[in-house]
N, C-alpha and C. Protein backbone atom coordinates (compact mmCIF):
# COMPACT_ATOMS: atom_id res chain seq x y z
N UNK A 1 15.62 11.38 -1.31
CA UNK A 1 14.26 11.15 -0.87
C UNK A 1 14.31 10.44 0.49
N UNK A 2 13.16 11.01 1.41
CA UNK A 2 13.42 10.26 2.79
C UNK A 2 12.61 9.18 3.00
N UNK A 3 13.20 8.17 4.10
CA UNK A 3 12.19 7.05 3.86
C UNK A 3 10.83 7.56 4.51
N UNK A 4 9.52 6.97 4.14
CA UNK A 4 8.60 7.29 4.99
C UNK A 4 7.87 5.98 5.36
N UNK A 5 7.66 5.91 6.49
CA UNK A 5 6.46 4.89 7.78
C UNK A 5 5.80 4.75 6.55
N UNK A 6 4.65 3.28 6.36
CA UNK A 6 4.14 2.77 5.42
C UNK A 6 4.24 3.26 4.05
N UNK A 7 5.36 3.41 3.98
CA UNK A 7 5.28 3.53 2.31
C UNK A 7 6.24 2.31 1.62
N UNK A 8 6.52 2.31 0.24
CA UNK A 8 7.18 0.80 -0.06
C UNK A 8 8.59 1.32 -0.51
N UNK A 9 9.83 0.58 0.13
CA UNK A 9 10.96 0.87 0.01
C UNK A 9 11.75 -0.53 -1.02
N UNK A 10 12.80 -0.70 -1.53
CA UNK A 10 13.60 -1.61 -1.69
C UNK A 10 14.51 -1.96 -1.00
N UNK A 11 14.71 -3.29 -1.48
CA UNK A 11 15.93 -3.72 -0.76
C UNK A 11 17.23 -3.15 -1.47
N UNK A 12 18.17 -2.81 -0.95
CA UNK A 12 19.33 -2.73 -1.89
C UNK A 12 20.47 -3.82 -1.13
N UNK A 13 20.19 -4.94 -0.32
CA UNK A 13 21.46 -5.70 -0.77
C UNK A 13 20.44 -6.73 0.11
N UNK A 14 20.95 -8.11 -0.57
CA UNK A 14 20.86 -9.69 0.00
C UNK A 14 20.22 -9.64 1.32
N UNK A 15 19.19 -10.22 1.83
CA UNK A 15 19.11 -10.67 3.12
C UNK A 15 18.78 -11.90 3.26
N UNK A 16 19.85 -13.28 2.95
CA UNK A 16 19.88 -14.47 2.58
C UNK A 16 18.87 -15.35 3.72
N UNK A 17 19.37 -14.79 4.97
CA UNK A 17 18.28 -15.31 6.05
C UNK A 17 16.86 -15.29 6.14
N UNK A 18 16.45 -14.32 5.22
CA UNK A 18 14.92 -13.83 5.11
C UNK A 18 14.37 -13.94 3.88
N UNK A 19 15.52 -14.94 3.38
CA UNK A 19 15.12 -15.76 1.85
C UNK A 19 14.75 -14.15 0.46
N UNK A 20 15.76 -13.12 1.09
CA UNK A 20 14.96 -11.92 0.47
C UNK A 20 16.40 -11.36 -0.59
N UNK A 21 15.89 -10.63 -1.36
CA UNK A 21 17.08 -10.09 -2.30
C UNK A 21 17.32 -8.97 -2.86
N UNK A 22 18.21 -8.25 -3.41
CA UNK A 22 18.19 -7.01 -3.88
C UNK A 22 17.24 -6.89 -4.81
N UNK A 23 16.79 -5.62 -4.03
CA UNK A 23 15.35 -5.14 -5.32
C UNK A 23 13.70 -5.58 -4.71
N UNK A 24 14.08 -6.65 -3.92
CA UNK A 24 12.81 -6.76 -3.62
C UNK A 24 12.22 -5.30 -2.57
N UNK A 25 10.67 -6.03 -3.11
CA UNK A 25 10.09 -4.46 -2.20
C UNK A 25 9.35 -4.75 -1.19
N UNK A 26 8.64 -3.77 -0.34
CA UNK A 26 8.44 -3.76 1.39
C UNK A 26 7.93 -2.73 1.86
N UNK A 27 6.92 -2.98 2.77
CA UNK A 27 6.27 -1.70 3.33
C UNK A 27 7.33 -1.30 4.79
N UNK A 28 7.25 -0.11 4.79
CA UNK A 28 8.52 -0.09 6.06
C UNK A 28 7.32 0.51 7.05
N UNK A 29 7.75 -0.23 8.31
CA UNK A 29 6.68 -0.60 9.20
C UNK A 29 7.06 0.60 10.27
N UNK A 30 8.55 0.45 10.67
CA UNK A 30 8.72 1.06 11.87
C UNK A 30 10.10 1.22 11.92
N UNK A 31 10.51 2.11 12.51
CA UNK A 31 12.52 2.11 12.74
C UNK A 31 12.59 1.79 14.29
N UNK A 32 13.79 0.71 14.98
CA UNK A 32 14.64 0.81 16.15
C UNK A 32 15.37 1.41 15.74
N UNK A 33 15.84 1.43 17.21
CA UNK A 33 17.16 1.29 17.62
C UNK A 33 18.14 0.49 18.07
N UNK A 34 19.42 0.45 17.85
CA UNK A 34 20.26 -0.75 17.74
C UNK A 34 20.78 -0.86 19.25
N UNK A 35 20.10 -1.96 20.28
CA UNK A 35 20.38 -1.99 20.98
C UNK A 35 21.78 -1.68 22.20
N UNK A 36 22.70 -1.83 20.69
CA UNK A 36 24.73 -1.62 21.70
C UNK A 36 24.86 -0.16 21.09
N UNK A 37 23.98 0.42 20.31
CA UNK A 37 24.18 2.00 19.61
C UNK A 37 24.96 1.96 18.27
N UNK A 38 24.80 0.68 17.25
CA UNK A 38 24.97 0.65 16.35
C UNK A 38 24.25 0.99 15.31
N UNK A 39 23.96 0.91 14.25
CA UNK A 39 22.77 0.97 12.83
C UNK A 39 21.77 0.77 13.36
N UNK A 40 20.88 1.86 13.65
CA UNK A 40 19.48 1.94 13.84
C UNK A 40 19.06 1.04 12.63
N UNK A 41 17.65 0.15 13.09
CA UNK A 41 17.23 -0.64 11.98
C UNK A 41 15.56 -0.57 11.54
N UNK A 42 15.24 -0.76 10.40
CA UNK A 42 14.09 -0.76 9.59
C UNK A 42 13.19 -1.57 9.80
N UNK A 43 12.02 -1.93 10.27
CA UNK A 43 11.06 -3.19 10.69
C UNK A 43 10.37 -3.07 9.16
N UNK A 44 10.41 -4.48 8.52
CA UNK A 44 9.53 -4.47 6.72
C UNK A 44 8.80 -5.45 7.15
N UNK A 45 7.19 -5.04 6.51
CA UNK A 45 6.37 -6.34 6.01
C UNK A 45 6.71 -6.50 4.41
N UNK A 46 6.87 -7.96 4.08
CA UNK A 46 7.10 -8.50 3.34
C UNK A 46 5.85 -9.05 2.18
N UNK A 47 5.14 -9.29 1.46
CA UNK A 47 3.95 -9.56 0.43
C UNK A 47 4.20 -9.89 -0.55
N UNK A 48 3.23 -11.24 -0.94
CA UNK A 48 3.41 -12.29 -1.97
C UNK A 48 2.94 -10.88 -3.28
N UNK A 49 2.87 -11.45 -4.70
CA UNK A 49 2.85 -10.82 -5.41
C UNK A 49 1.02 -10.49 -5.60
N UNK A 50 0.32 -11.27 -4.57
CA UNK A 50 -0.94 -11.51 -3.92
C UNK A 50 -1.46 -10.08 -3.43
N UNK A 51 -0.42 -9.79 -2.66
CA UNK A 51 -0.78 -8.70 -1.51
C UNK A 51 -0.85 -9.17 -0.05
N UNK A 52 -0.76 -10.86 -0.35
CA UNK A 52 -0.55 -11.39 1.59
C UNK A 52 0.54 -10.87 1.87
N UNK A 53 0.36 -10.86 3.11
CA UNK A 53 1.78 -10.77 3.96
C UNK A 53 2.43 -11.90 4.15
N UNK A 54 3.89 -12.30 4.18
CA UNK A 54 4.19 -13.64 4.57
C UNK A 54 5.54 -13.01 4.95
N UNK A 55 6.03 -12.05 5.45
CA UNK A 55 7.41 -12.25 6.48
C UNK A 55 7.05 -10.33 7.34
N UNK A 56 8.06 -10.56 8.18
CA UNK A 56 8.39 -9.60 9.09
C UNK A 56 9.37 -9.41 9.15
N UNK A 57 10.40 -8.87 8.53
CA UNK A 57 12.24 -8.81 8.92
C UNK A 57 12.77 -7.04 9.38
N UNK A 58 13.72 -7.13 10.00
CA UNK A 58 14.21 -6.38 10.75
C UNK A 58 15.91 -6.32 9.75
N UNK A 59 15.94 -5.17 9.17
CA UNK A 59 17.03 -4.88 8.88
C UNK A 59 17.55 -3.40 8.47
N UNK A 60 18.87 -3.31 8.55
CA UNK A 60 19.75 -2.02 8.59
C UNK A 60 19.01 -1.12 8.17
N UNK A 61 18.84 0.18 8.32
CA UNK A 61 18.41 1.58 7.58
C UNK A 61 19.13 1.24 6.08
N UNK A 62 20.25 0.98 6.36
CA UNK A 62 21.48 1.55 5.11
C UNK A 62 20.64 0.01 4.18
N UNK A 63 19.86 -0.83 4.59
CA UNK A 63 19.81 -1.96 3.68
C UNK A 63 18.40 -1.62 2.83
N UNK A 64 17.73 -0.37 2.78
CA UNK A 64 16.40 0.03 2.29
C UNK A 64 16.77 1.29 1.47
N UNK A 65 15.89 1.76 0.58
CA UNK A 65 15.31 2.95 -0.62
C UNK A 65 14.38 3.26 -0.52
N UNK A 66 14.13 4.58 -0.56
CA UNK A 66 12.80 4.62 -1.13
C UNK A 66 12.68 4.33 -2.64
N UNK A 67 11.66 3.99 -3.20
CA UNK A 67 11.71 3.68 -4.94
C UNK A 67 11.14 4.91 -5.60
N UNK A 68 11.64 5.00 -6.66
CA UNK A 68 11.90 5.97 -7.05
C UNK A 68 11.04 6.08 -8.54
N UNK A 69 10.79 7.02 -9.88
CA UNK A 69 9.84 6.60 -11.16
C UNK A 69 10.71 6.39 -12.29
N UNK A 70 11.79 5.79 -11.99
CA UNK A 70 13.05 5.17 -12.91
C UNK A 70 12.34 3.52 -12.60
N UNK A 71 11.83 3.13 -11.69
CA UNK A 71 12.18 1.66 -11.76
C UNK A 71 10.85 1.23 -11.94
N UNK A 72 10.83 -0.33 -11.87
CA UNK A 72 9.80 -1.06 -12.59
C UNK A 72 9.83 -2.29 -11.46
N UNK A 73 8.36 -2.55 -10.84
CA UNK A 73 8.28 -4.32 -10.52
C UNK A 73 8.61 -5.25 -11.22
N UNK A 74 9.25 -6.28 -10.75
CA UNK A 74 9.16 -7.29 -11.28
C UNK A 74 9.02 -8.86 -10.67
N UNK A 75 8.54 -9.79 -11.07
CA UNK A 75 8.00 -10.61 -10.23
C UNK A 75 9.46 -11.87 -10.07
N UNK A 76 9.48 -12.81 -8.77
CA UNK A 76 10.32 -13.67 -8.91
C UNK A 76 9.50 -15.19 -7.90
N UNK A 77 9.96 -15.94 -8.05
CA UNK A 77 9.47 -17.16 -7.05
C UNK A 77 10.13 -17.00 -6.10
N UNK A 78 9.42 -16.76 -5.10
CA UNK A 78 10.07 -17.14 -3.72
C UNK A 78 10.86 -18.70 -3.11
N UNK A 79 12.43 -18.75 -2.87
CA UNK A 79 13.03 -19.26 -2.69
C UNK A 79 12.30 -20.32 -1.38
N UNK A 80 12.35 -22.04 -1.50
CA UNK A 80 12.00 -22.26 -0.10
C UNK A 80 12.87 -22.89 0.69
């Protein structure tokens, strides 16, 4: 499945800096490009279990999914 512009992807690994973790989910905003011509990367808005927004992170293609009708939300506390 391909990713698509506003739709909600997962994380599939750690992004400890962005207090974020495998599994969590994300609207994918926009793709770069990797400035030295490395891993083009993924722009995510981030949302409380609210529906606010509360982050913006920038990471790898290879670090997103699309989700798929095998899986299930689930809620966690955000780390501070």
């Amino acid at each position: 499945m391909a990713l698509e512009l506003n739709k909600q992807v997962a994380l599939t690994r750690d992004v400890p800096d962005a207090k974020l973790y495998r599994g969590d989910v994300a609207i994918l905003v926009d793709f770069v490009e990797h400035p030295a011509g490395g891993e083009p990367g993924a722009i995510l808005e981030v949302f409380n279990a609210l529906g606010e927004s509360i982050d913006m992170v920038t990471v790898t293609v290879s670090a997103i999914a699309p989700l798929n009708a095998n899986q299930i939300p689930a809620v966690r506390t955000l780390a501070s």
